[in-house]
Protein backbone atom coordinates (compact mmCIF):
# COMPACT_ATOMS: atom_id res chain seq x y z
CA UNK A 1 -13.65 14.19 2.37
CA UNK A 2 -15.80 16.00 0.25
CA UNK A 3 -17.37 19.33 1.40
CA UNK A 4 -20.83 18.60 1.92
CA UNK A 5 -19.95 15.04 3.26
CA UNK A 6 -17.97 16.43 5.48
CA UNK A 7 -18.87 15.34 9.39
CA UNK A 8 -22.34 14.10 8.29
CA UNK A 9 -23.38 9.92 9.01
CA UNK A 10 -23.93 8.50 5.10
CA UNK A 11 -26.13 5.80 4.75
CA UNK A 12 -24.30 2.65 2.38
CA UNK A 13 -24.25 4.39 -1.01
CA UNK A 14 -22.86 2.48 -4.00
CA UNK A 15 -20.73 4.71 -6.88
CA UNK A 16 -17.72 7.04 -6.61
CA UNK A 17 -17.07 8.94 -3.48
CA UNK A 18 -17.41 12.58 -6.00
CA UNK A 19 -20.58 11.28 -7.53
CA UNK A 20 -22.09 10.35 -4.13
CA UNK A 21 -21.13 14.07 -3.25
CA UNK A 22 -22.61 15.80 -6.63
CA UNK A 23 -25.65 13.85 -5.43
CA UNK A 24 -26.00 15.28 -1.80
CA UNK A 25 -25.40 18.71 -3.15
CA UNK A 26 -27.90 18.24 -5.56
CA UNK A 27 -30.66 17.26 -3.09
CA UNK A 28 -29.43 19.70 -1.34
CA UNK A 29 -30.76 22.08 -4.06
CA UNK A 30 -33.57 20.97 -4.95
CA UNK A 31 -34.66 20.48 -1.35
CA UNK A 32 -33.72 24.68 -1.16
CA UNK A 33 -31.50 24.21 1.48
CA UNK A 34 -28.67 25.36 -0.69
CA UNK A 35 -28.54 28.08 -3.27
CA UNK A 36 -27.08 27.47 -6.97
CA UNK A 37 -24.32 29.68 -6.80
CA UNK A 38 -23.41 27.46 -3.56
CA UNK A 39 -23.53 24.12 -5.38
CA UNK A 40 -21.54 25.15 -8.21
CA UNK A 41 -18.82 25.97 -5.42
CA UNK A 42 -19.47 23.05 -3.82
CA UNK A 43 -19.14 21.40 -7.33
CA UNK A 44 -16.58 23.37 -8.28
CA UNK A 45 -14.78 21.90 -4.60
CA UNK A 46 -15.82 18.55 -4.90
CA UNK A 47 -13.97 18.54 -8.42
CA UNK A 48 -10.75 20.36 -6.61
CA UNK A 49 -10.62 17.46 -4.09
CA UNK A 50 -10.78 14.92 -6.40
CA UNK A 51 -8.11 16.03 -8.96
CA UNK A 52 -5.86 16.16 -5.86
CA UNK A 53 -6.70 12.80 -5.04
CA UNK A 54 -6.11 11.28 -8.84
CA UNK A 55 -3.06 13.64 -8.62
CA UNK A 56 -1.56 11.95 -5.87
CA UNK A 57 -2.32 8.58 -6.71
CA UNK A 58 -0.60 9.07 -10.11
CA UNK A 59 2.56 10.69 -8.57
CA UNK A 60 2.62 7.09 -6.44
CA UNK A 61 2.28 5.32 -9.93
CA UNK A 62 5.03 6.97 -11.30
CA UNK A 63 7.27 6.37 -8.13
CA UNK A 64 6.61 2.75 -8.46
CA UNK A 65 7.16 2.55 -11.81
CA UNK A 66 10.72 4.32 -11.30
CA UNK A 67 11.73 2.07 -8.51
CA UNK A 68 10.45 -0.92 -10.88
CA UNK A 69 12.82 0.03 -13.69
CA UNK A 70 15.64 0.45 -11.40
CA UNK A 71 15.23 -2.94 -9.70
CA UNK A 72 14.70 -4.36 -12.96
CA UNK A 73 17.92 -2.71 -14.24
CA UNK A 74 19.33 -3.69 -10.80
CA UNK A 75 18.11 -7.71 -11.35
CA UNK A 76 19.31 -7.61 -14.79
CA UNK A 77 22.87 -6.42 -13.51
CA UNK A 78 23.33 -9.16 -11.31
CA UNK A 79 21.92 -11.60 -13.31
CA UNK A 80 25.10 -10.40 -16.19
CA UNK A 81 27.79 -10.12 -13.39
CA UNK A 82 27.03 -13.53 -11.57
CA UNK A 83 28.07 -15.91 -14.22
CA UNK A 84 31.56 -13.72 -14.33
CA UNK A 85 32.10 -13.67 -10.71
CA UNK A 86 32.07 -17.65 -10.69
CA UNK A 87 34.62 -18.09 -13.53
CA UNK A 88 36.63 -15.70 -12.10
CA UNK A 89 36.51 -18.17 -8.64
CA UNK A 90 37.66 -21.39 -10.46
C-alpha cells in the first residue's frame, strides 16, 4: 500500500495503483494539507514501493522461466529415452 493510501476508504478509481497515489498526494498539496518537501517524500516513497513491487514480480518471472526450461529439458529427455526403453523390452 502506498503511503498516503495507507488506512484511508478510496472511492473506485480507474489507473495504476502509483498514479492513483501521485494523485492523492497531489490534492493533497494543492488543498495545503501537505507541504512540498512532504510530497516529494511521499513521491519519492510511492516510487520505492513500486520498484519493489515490479522487482518482485520479475524475480517470479525469472523463476518460472527457469523451471520452464528445465521441464522443457526434462520433457525433451523423456521424449529421447522412451523410444529406447521399448526396443530395449522386445
Amino acid at each position: 500500500m502506498y503511503p498516503r493510501a495507507a488506512g484511508r476508504v478510496r472511492r473506485e478509481k480507474k489507473g495504476a495503483p502509483e498514479d492513483i497515489a501521485f494523485a492523492e498526494v497531489l490534492g493533497a498539496l494543492m488543498r495545503g494539507q501537505t507541504s512540498a518537501a512532504e510530497a516529494v517524500q511521499e513521491y519519492a516513497a510511492i516510487c520505492r514501493a513500486r520498484a519493489r513491487e515490479l522487482r518482485g514480480a520479475a524475480a517470479g518471472q525469472l523463476q518460472r522461466a527457469a523451471r520452464y526450461l528445465a521441464l522443457r529439458d526434462e520433457v525433451h529427455n523423456a521424449q529421447c529415452c522412451f523410444p529406447f526403453h521399448l526396443m530395449k523390452q522386445r
